[in-house]
N, C-alpha and C. Protein backbone atom coordinates (compact mmCIF):
# COMPACT_ATOMS: atom_id res chain seq x y z
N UNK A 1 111.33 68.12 60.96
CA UNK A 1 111.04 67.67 62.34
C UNK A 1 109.77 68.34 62.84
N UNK A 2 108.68 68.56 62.47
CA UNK A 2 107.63 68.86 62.90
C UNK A 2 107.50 69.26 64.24
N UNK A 3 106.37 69.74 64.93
CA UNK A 3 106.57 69.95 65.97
C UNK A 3 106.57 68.53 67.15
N UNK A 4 106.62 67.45 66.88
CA UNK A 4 107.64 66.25 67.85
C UNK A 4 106.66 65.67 68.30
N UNK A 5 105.47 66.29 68.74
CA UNK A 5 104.60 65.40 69.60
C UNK A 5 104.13 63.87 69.50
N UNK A 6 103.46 64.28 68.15
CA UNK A 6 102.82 62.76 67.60
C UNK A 6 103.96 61.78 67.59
N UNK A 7 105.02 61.97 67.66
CA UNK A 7 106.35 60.83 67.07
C UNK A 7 106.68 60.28 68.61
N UNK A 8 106.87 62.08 69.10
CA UNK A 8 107.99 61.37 70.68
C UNK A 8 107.28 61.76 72.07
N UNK A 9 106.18 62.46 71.83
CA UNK A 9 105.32 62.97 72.73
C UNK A 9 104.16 61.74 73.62
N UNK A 10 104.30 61.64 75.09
CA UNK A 10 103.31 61.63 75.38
C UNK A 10 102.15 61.95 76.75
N UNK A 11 101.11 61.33 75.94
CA UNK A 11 99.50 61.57 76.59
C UNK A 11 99.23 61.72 77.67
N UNK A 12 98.93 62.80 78.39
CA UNK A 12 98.51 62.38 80.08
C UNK A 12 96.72 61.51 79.85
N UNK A 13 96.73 60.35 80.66
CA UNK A 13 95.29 59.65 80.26
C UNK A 13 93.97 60.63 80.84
N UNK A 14 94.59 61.31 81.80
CA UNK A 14 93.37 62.12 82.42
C UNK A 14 92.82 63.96 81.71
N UNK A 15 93.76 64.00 81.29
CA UNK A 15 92.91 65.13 80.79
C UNK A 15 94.20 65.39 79.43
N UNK A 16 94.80 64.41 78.77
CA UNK A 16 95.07 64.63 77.54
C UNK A 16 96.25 65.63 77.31
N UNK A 17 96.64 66.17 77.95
CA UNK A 17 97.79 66.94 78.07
C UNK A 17 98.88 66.52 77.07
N UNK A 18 99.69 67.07 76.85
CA UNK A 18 101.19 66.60 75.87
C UNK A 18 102.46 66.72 76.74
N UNK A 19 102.96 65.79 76.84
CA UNK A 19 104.44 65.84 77.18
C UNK A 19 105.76 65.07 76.73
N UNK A 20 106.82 65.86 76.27
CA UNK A 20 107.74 65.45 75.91
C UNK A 20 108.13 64.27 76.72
N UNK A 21 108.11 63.97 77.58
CA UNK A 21 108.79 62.96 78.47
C UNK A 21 108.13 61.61 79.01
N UNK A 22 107.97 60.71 79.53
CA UNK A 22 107.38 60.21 80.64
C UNK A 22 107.33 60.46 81.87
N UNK A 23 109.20 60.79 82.00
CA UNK A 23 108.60 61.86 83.13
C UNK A 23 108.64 62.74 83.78
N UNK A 24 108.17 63.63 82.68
CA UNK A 24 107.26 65.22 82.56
C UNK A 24 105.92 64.64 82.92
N UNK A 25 105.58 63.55 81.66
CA UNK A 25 104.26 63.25 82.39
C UNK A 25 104.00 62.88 83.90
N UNK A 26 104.71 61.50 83.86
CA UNK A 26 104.72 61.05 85.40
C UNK A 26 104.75 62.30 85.92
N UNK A 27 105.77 63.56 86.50
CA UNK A 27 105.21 64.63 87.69
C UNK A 27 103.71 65.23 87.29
N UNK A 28 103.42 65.65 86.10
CA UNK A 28 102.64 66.07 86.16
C UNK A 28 101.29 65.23 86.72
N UNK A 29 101.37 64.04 86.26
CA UNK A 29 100.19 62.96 87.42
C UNK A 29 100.35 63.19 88.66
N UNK A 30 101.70 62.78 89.16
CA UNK A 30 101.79 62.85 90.49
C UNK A 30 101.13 64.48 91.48
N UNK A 31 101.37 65.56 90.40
CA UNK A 31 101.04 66.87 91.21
C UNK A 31 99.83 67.02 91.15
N UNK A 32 98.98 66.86 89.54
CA UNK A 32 97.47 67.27 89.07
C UNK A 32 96.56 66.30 89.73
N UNK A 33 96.85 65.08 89.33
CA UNK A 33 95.56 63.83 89.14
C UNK A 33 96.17 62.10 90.64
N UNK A 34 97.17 62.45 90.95
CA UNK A 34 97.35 61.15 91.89
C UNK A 34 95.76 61.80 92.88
N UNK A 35 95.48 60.78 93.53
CA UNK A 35 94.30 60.73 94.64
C UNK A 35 93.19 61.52 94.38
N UNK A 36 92.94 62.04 92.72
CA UNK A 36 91.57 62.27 92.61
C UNK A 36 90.64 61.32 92.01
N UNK A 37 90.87 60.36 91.78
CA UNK A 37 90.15 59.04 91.98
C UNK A 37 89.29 58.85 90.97
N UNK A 38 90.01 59.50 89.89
CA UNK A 38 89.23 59.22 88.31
C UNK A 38 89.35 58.04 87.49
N UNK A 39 90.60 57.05 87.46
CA UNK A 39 90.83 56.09 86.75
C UNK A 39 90.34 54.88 87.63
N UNK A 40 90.15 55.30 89.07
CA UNK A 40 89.16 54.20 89.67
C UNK A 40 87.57 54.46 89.54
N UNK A 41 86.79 55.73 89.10
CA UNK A 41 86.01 55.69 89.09
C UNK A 41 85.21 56.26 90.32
N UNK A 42 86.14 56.99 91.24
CA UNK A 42 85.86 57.67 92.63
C UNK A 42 84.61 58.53 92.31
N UNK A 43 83.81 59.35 92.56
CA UNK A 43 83.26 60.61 92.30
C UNK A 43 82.87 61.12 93.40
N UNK A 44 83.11 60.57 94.94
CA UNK A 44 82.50 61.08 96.22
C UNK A 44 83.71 62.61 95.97
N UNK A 45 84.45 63.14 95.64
CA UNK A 45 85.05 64.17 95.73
C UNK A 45 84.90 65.41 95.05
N UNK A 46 83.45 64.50 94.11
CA UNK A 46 83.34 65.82 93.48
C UNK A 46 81.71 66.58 93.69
């Protein structure tokens, strides 16, 4: 059983992260990346 990722793991799209879950991922979007406006292409925030 390797370490799981590649099989059952996944991707956060914004900065690549690993997570067992969807949603592990999903919170982690919701806390890190909701309303910084990268997958629209925002950049006035930065």
């Amino acid at each position: 059983m390797g370490d799981g990722m590649s099989e059952s793991g996944v991707k956060c799209p914004y900065c690549g992260a690993n997570y067992k879950t969807n949603a592990e991922l999903s919170k982690h979007i919701d806390r890190l990346h909701i309303g910084s406006g990268l997958l629209e292409g925002d950049k006035t925030k930065y």
